[in-house]
N, C-alpha and C. Protein backbone atom coordinates (compact mmCIF):
# COMPACT_ATOMS: atom_id res chain seq x y z
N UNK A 1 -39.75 -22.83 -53.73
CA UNK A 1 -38.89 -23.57 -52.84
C UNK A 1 -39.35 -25.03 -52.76
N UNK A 2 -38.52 -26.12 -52.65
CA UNK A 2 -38.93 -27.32 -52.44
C UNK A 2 -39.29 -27.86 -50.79
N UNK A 3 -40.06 -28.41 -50.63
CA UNK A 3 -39.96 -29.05 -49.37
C UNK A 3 -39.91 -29.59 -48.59
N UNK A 4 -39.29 -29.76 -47.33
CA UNK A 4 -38.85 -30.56 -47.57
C UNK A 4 -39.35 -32.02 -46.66
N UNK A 5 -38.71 -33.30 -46.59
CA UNK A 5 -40.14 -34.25 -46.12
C UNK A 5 -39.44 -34.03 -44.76
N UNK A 6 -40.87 -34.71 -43.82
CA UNK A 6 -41.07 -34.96 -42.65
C UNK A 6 -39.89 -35.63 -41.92
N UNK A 7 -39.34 -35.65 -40.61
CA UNK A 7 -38.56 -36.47 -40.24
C UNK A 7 -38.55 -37.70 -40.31
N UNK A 8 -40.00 -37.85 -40.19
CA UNK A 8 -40.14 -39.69 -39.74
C UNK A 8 -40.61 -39.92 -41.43
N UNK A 9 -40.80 -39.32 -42.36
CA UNK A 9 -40.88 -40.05 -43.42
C UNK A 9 -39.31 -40.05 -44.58
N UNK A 10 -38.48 -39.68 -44.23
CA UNK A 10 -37.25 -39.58 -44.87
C UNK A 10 -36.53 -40.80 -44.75
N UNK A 11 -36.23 -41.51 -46.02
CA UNK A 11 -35.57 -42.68 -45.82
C UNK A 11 -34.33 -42.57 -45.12
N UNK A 12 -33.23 -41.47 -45.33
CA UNK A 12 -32.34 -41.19 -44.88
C UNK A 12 -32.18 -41.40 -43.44
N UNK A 13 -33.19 -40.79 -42.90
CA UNK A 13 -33.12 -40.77 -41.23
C UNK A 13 -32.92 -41.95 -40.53
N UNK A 14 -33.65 -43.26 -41.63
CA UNK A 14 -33.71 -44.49 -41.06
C UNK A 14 -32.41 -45.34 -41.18
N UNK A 15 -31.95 -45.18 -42.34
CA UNK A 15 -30.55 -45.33 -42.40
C UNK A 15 -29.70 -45.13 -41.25
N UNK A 16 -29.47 -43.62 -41.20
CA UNK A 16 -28.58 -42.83 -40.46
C UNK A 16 -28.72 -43.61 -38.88
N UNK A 17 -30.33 -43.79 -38.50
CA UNK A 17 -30.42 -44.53 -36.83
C UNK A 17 -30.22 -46.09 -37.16
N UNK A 18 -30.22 -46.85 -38.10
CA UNK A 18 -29.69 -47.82 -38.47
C UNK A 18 -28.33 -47.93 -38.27
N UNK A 19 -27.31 -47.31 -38.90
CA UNK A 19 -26.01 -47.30 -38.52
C UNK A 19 -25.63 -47.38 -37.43
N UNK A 20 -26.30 -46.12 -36.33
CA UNK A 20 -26.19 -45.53 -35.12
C UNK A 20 -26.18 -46.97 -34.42
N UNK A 21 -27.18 -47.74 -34.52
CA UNK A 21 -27.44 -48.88 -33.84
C UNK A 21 -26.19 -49.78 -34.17
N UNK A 22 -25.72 -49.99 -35.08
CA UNK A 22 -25.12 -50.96 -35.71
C UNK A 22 -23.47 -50.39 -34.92
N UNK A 23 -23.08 -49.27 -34.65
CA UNK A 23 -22.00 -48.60 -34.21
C UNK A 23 -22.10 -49.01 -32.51
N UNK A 24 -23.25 -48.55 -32.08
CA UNK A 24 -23.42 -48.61 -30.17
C UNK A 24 -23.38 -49.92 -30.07
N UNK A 25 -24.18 -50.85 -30.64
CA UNK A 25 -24.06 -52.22 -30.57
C UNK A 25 -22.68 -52.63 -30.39
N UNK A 26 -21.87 -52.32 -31.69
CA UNK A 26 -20.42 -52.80 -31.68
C UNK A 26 -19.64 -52.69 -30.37
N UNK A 27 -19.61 -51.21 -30.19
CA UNK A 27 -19.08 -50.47 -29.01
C UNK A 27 -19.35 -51.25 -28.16
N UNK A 28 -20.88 -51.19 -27.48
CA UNK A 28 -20.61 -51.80 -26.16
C UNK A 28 -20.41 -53.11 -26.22
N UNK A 29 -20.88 -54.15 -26.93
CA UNK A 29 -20.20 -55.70 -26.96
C UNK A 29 -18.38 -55.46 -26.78
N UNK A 30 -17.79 -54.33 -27.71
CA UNK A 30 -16.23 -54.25 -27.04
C UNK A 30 -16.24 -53.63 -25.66
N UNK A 31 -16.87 -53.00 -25.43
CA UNK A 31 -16.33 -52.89 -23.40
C UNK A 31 -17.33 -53.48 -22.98
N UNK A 32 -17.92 -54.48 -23.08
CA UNK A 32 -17.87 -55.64 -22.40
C UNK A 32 -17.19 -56.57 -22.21
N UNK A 33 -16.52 -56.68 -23.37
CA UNK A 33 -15.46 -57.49 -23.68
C UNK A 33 -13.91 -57.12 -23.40
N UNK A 34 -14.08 -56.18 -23.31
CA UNK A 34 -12.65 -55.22 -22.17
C UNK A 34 -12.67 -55.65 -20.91
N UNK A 35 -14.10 -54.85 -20.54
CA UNK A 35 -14.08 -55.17 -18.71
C UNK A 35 -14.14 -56.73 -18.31
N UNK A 36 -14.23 -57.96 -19.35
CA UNK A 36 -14.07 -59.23 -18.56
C UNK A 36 -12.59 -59.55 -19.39
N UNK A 37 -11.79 -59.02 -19.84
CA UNK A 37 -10.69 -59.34 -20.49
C UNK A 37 -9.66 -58.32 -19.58
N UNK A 38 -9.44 -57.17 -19.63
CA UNK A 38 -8.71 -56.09 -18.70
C UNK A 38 -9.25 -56.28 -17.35
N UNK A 39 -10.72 -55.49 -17.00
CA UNK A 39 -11.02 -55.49 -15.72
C UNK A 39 -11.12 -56.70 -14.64
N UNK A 40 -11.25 -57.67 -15.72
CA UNK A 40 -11.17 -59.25 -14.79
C UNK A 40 -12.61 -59.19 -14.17
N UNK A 41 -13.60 -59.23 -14.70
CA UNK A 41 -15.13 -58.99 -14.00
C UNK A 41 -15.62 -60.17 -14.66
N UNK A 42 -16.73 -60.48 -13.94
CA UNK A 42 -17.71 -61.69 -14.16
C UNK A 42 -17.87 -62.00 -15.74
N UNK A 43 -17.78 -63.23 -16.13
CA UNK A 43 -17.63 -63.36 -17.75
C UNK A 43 -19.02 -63.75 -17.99
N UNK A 44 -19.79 -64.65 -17.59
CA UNK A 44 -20.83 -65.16 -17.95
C UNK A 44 -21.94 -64.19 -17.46
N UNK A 45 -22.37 -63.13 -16.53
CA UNK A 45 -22.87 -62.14 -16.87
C UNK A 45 -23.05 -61.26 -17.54
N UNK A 46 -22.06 -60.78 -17.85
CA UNK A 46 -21.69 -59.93 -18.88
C UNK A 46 -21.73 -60.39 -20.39
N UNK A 47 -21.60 -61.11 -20.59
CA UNK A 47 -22.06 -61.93 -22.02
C UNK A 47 -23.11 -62.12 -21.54
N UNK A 48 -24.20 -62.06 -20.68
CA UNK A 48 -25.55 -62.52 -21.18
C UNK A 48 -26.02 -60.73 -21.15
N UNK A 49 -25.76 -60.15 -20.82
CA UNK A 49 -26.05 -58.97 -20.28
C UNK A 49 -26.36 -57.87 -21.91
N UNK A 50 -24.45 -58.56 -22.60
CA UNK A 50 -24.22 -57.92 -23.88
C UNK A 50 -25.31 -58.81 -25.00
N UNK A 51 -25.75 -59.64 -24.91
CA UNK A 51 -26.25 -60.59 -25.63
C UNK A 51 -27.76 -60.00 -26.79
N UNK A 52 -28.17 -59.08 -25.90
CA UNK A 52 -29.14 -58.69 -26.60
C UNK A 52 -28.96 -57.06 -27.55
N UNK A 53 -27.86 -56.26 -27.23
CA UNK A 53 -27.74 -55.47 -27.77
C UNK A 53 -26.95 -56.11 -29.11
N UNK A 54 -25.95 -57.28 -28.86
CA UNK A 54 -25.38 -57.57 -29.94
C UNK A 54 -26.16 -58.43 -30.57
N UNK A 55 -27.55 -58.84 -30.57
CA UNK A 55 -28.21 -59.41 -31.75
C UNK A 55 -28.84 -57.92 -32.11
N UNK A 56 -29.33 -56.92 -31.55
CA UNK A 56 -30.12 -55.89 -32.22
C UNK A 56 -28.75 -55.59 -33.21
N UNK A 57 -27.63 -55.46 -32.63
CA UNK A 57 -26.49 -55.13 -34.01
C UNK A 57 -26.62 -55.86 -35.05
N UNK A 58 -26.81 -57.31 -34.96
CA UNK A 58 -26.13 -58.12 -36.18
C UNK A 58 -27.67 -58.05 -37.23
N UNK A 59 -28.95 -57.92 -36.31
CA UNK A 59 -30.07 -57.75 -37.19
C UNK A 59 -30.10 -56.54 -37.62
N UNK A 60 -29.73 -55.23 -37.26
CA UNK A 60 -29.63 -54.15 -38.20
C UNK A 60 -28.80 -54.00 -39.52
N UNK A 61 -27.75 -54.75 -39.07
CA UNK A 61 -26.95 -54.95 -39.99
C UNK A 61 -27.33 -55.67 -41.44
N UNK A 62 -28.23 -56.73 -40.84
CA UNK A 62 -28.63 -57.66 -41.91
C UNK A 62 -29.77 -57.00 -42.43
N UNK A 63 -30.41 -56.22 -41.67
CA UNK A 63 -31.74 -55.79 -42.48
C UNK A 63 -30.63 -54.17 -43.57
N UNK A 64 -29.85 -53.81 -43.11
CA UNK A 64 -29.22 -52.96 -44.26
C UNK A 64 -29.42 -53.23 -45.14
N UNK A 65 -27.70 -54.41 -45.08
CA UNK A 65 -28.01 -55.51 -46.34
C UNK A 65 -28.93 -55.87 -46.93
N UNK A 66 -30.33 -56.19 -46.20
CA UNK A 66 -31.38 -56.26 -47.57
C UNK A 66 -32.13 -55.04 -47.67
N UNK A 67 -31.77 -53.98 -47.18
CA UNK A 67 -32.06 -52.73 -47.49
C UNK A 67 -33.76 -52.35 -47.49
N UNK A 68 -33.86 -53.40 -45.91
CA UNK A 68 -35.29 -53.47 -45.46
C UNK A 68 -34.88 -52.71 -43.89
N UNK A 69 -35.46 -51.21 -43.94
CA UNK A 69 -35.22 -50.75 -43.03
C UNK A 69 -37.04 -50.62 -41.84
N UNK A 70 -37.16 -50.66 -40.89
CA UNK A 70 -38.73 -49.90 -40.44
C UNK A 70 -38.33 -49.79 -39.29
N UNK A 71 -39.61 -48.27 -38.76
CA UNK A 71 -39.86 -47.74 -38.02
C UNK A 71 -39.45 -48.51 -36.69
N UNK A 72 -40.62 -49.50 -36.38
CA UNK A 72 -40.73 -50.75 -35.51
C UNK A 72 -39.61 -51.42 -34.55
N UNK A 73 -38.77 -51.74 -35.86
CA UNK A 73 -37.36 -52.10 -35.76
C UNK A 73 -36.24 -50.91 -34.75
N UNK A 74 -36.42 -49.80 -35.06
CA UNK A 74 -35.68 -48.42 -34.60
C UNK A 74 -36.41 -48.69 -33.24
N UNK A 75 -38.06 -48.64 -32.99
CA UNK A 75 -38.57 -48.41 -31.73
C UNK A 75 -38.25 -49.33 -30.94
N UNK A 76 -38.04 -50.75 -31.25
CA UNK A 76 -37.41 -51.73 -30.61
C UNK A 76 -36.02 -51.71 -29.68
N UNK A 77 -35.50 -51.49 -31.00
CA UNK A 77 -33.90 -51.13 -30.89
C UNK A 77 -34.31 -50.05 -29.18
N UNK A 78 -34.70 -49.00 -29.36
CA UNK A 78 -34.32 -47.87 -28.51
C UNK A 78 -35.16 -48.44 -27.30
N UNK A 79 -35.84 -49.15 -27.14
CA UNK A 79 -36.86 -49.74 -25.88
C UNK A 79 -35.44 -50.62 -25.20
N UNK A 80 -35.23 -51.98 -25.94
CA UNK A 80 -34.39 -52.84 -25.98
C UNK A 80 -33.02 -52.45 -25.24
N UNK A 81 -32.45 -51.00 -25.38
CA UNK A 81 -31.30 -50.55 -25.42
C UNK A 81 -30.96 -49.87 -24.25
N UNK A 82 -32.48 -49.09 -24.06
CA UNK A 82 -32.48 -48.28 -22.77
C UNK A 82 -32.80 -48.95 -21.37
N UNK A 83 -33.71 -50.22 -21.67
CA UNK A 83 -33.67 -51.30 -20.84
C UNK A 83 -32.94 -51.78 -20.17
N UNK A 84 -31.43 -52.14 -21.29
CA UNK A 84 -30.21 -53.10 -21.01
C UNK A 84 -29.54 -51.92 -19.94
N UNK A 85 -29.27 -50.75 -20.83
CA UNK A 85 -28.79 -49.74 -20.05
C UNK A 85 -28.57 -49.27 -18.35
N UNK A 86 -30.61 -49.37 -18.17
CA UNK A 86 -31.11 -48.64 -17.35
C UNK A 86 -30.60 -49.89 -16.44
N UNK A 87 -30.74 -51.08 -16.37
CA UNK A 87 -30.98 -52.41 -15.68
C UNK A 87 -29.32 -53.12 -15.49
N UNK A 88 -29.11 -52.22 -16.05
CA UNK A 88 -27.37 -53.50 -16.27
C UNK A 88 -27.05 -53.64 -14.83
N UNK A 89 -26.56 -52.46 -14.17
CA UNK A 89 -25.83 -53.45 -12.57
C UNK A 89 -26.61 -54.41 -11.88
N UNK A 90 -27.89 -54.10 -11.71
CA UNK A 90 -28.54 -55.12 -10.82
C UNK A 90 -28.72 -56.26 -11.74
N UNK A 91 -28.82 -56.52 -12.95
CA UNK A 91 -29.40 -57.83 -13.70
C UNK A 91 -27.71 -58.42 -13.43
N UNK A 92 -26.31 -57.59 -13.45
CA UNK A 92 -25.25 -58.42 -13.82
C UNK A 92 -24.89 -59.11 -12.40
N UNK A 93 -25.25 -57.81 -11.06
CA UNK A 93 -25.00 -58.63 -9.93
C UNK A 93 -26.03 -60.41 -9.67
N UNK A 94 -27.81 -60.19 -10.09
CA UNK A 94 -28.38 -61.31 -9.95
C UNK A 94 -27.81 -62.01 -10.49
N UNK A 95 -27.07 -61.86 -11.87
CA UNK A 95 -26.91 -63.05 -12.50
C UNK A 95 -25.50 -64.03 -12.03
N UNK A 96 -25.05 -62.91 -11.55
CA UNK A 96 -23.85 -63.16 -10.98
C UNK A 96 -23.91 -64.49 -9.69
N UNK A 97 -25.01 -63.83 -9.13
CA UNK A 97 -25.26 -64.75 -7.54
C UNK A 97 -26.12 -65.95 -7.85
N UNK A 98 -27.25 -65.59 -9.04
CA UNK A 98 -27.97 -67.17 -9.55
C UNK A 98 -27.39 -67.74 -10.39
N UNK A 99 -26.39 -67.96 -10.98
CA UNK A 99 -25.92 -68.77 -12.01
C UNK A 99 -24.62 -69.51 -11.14
């Protein structure tokens, strides 16, 4: 029987959470871009809010393209993501009241 590799050493896998990133990224920059276009909600929060998930998109994207994928990059991504996530109402109301 062959066998078969490790999770974290399979190029595939990195790919596959590469995309993943490159897809959620997209997504939420569009309902962000809904809720200040439809919902009529704060614009300049919300673009700073979306700001960092949509550079982790456009750099996954580009590291595809040069078909330079790493670990690092993925652990980032998911720190970066769950951050924005976890933090969004209160960072969009501050930003809302200091800007």
């Amino acid at each position: 029987m062959t066998e078969k590799p490790a999770p974290f050493t399979n190029p595939k896998n990195k790919l596959i959470i590469y995309k993943i990133t490159m897809i959620y990224a997209a997504f939420y920059v569009l309902m962000k871009l809904y809720s200040i276009v439809v919902e009529n909600l704060w614009v300049l929060p919300n673009l700073i809010i979306s700001l960092p998930v949509a550079l982790i998109g456009l750099v996954a994207w580009w590291q595809l393209k040069q078909n330079k994928t790493n670990w690092w990059f993925i652990a980032l991504s998911v720190i970066v993501v769950s951050a924005v996530r976890y933090f969004e109402a209160e960072w969009v109301v501050w930003l809302n009241q200091n800007l």
